[in-house]
Protein backbone atom coordinates (compact mmCIF):
# COMPACT_ATOMS: atom_id res chain seq x y z
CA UNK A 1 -7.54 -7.07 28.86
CA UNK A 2 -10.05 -8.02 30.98
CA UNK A 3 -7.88 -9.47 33.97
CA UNK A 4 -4.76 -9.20 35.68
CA UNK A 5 -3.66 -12.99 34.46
CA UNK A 6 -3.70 -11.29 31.20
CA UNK A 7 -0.96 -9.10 31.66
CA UNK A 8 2.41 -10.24 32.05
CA UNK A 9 4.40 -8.12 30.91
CA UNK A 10 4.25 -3.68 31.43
CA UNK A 11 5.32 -1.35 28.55
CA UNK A 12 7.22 1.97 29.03
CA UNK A 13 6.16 4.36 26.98
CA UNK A 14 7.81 7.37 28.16
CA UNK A 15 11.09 6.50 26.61
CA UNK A 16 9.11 6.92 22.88
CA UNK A 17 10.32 10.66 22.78
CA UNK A 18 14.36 9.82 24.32
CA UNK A 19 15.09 7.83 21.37
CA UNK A 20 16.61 10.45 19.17
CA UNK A 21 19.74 11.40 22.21
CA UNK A 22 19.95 7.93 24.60
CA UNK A 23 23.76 7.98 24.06
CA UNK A 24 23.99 11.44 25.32
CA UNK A 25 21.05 10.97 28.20
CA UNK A 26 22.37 7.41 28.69
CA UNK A 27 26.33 8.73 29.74
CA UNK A 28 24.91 11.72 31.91
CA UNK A 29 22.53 9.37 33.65
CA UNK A 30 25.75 6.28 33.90
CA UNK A 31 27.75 9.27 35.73
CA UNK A 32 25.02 10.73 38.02
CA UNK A 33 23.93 7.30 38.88
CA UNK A 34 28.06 6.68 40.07
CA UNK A 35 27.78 9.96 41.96
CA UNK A 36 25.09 9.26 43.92
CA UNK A 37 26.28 6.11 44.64
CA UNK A 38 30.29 6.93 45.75
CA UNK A 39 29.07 9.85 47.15
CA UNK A 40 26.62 7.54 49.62
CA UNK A 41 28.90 4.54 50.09
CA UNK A 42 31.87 7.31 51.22
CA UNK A 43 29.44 8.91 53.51
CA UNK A 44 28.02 5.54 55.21
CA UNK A 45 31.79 4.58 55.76
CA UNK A 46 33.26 7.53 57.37
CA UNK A 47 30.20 7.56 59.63
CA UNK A 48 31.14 3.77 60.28
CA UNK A 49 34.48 4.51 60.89
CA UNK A 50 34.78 7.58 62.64
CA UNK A 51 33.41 7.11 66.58
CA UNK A 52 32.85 10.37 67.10
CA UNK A 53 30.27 10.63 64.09
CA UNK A 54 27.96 7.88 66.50
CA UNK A 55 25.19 9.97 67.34
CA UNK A 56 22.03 9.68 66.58
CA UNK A 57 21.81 12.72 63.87
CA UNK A 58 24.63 10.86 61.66
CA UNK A 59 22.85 7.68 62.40
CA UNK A 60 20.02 8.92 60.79
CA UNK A 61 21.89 10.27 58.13
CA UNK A 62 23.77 7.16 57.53
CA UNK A 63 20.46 5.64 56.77
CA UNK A 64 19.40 7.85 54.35
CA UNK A 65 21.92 7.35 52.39
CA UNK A 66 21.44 3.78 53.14
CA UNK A 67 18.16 4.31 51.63
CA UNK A 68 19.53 6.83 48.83
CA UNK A 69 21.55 3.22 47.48
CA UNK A 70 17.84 1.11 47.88
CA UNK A 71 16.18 4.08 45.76
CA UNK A 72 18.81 4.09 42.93
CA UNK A 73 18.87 0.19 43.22
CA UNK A 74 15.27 0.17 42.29
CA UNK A 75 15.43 3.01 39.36
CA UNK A 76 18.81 3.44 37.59
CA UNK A 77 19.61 0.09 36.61
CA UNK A 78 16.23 -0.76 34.84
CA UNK A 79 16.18 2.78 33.37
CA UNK A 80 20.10 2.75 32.10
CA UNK A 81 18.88 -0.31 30.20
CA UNK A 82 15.98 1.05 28.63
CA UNK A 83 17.73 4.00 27.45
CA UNK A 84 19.70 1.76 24.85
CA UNK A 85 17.01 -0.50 24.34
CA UNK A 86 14.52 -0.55 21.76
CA UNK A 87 11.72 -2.71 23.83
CA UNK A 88 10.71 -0.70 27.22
CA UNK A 89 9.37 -3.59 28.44
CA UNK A 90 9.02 -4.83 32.70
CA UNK A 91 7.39 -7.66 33.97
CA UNK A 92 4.24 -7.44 36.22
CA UNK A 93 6.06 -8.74 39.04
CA UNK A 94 9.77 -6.77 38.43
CA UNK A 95 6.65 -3.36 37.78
CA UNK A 96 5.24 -4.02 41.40
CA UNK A 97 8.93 -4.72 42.81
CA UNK A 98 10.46 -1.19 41.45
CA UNK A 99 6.65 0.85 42.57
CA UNK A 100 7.61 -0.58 46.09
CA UNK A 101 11.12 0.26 45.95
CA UNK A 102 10.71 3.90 44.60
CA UNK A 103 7.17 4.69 46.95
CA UNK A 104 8.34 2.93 50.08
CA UNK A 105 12.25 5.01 49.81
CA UNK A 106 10.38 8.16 49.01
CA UNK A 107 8.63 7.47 52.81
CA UNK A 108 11.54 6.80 54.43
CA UNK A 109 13.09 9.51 53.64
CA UNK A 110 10.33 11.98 55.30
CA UNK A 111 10.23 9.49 58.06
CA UNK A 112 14.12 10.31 58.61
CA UNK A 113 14.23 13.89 57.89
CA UNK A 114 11.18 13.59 61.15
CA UNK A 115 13.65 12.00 63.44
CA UNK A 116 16.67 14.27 62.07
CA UNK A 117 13.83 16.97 63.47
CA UNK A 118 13.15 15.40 66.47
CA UNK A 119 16.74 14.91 67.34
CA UNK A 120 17.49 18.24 66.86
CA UNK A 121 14.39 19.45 68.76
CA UNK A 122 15.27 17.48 71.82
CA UNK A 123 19.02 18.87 72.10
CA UNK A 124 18.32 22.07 71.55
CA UNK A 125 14.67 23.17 72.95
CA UNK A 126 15.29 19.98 75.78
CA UNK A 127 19.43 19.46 76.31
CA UNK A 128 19.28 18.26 79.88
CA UNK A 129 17.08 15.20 79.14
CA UNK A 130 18.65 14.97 75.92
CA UNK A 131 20.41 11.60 76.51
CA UNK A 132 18.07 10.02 78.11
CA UNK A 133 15.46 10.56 75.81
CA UNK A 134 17.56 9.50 72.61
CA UNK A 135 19.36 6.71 74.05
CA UNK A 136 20.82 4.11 72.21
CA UNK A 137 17.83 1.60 72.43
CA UNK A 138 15.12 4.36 71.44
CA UNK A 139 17.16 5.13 68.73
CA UNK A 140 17.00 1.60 67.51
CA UNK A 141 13.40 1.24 67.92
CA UNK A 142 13.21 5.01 65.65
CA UNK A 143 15.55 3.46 63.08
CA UNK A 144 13.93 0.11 62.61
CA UNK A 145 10.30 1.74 62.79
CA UNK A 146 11.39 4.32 59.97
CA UNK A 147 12.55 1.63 57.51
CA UNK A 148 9.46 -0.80 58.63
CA UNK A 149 6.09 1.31 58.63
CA UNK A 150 6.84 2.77 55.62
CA UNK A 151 7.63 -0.43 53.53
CA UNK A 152 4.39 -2.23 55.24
CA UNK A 153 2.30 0.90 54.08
CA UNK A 154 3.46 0.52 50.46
CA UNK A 155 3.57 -2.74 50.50
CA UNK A 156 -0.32 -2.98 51.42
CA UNK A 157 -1.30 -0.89 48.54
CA UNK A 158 1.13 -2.37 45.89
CA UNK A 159 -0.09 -6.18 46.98
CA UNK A 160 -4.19 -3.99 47.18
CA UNK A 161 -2.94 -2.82 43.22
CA UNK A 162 -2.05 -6.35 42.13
CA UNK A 163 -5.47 -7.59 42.65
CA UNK A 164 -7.19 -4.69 40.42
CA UNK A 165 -8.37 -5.89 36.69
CA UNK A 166 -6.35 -3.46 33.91
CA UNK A 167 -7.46 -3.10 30.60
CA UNK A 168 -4.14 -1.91 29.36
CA UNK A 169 -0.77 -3.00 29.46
CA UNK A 170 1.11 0.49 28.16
CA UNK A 171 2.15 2.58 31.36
CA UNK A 172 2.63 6.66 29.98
CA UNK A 173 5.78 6.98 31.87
CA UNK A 174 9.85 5.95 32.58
CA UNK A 175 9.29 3.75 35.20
CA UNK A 176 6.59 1.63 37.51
CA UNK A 177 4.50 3.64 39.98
CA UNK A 178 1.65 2.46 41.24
CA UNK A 179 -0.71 5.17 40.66
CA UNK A 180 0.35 4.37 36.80
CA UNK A 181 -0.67 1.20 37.22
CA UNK A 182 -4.28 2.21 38.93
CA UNK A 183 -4.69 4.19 36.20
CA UNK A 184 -4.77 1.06 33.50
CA UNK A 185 -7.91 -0.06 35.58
CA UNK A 186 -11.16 -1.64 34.37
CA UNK A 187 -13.12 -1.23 37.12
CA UNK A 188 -13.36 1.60 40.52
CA UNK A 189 -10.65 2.75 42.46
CA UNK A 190 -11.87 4.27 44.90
CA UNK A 191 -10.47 2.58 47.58
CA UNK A 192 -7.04 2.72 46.26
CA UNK A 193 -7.55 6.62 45.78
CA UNK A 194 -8.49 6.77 49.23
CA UNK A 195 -5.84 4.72 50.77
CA UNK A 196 -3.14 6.70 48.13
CA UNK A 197 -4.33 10.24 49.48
CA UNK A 198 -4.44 9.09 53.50
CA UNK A 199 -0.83 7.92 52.67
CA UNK A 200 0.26 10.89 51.17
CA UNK A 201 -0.68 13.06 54.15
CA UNK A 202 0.56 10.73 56.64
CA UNK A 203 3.59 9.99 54.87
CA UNK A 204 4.44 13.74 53.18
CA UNK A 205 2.17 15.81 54.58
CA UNK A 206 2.30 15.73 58.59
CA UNK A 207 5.98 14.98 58.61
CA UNK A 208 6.33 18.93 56.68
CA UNK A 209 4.21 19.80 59.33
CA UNK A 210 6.14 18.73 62.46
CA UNK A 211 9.85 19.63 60.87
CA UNK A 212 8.40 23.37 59.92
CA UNK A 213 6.76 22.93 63.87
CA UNK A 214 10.38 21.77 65.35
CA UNK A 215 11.94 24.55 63.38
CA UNK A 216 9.79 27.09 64.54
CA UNK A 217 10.56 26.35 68.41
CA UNK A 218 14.48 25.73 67.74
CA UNK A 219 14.39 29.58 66.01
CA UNK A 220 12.13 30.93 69.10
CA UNK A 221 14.77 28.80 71.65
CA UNK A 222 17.89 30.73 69.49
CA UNK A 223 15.67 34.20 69.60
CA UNK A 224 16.35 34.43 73.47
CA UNK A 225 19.89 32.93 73.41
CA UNK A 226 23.30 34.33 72.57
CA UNK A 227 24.68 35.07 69.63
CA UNK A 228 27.40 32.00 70.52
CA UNK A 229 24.35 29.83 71.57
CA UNK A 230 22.59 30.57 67.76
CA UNK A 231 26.20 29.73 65.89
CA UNK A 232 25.94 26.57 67.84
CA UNK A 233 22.48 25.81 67.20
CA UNK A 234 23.08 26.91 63.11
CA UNK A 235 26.31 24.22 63.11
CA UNK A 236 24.03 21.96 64.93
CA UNK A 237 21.39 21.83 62.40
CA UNK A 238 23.03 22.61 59.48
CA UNK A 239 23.12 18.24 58.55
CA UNK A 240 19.59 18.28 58.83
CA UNK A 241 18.75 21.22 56.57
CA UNK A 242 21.36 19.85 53.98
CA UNK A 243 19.53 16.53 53.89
């Protein structure tokens, strides 16, 4: 294939070696994918519904599970159908759609578990400016830049991807990713590569960084408190370190 007008159509061939147990894999997979799902929904309500839970920590984890849903939107239903399919087949668009959803959600969830950090930094290392500093409008502004940078990042590579030449339709894996699909290329990728690796430190890399950095001065803060103070601080961060 000498052109991306050529290919229409992506096929999956990491399901080739599934075939022999899909009803088995299929009913495991149909039950973890409802368990993530109740388990996300129940959480984003009783944060809804419960007052007290409106502070920023549960905000942010209300939207990770928010983003938990958008992740399994973009996987579990495609995959659930391949699994009793005999053509693992996805268009080029519906491939570019699912890359986005699964990259971009993987982003935001670093970019939360950073503000989760943050948070926790602030009320613990910095409790008398606490409020002030995550007020209700910042936190808004945190919120809607977590969801937004991330997306715009992936979605400049994905739409950089969808301009690339492939000489191969036949992706070695489950699902759409766009490094799978910069692999099919005809011609250099080097730019792409480039672009793939900055994102992966910004995205993965520095936000490791500044949790294990937050951590470090929350467990130096607890070092010179009282043993009540570090109960407080554990109960305090215990959401975070879950998530």
């Amino acid at each position: 294939m000498n052109n991306t007008s050529v290919v229409t159509m992506f096929t999956l061939s990491g399901f080739d070696s599934i075939t022999e147990h899909r009803f088995i894999l299929f009913a495991l997979t149909f039950v973890f994918y409802c368990v993530i799902v109740q388990v996300n929904v129940t959480l984003i309500v009783i944060i809804i519904i419960d007052k007290s839970l409106h502070e920023p920590m549960f905000i942010f984890i209300c939207n990770l599970c928010i983003n938990a849903l958008y992740r399994t939107a973009g996987f579990y239903p495609k995959f659930l159908m391949d699994i009793l399919s005999d053509s693992h087949v996805i268009s080029y668009a519906g491939c570019f759609v699912q890359s986005l959803v699964v990259t971009s959600s993987t982003c935001v969830d670093f970019s939360f578990l950073v503000l989760m950090a943050y948070d926790r930094y602030v009320a613990i290392c910095r409790p008398l400016v606490y409020h002030s500093v995550m007020n209700t409008q910042r936190v808004s502004v945190l919120v809607f830049a977590a969801w937004f940078v991330p997306v715009v990042q992936m979605l400049v590579i994905i739409i950089s991807t969808s301009t690339i030449r492939l000489c191969s339709n036949k992706i070695q894996r489950i699902f759409c990713g766009n490094w799978n699909v910069v692999k099919l290329s005809c011609v250099s990728t080097i730019v792409n590569n480039i672009y793939g690796m900055f994102l992966t430190i910004v995205t993965i890399f520095f936000p490791l960084l500044y949790v294990l950095y937050t951590y470090v001065q929350i467990v130096a803060a607890c070092w010179k408190g009282s043993i009540e103070f570090r109960r407080k601080v554990f109960h305090s961060c215990l959401p975070h370190v879950i998530s």
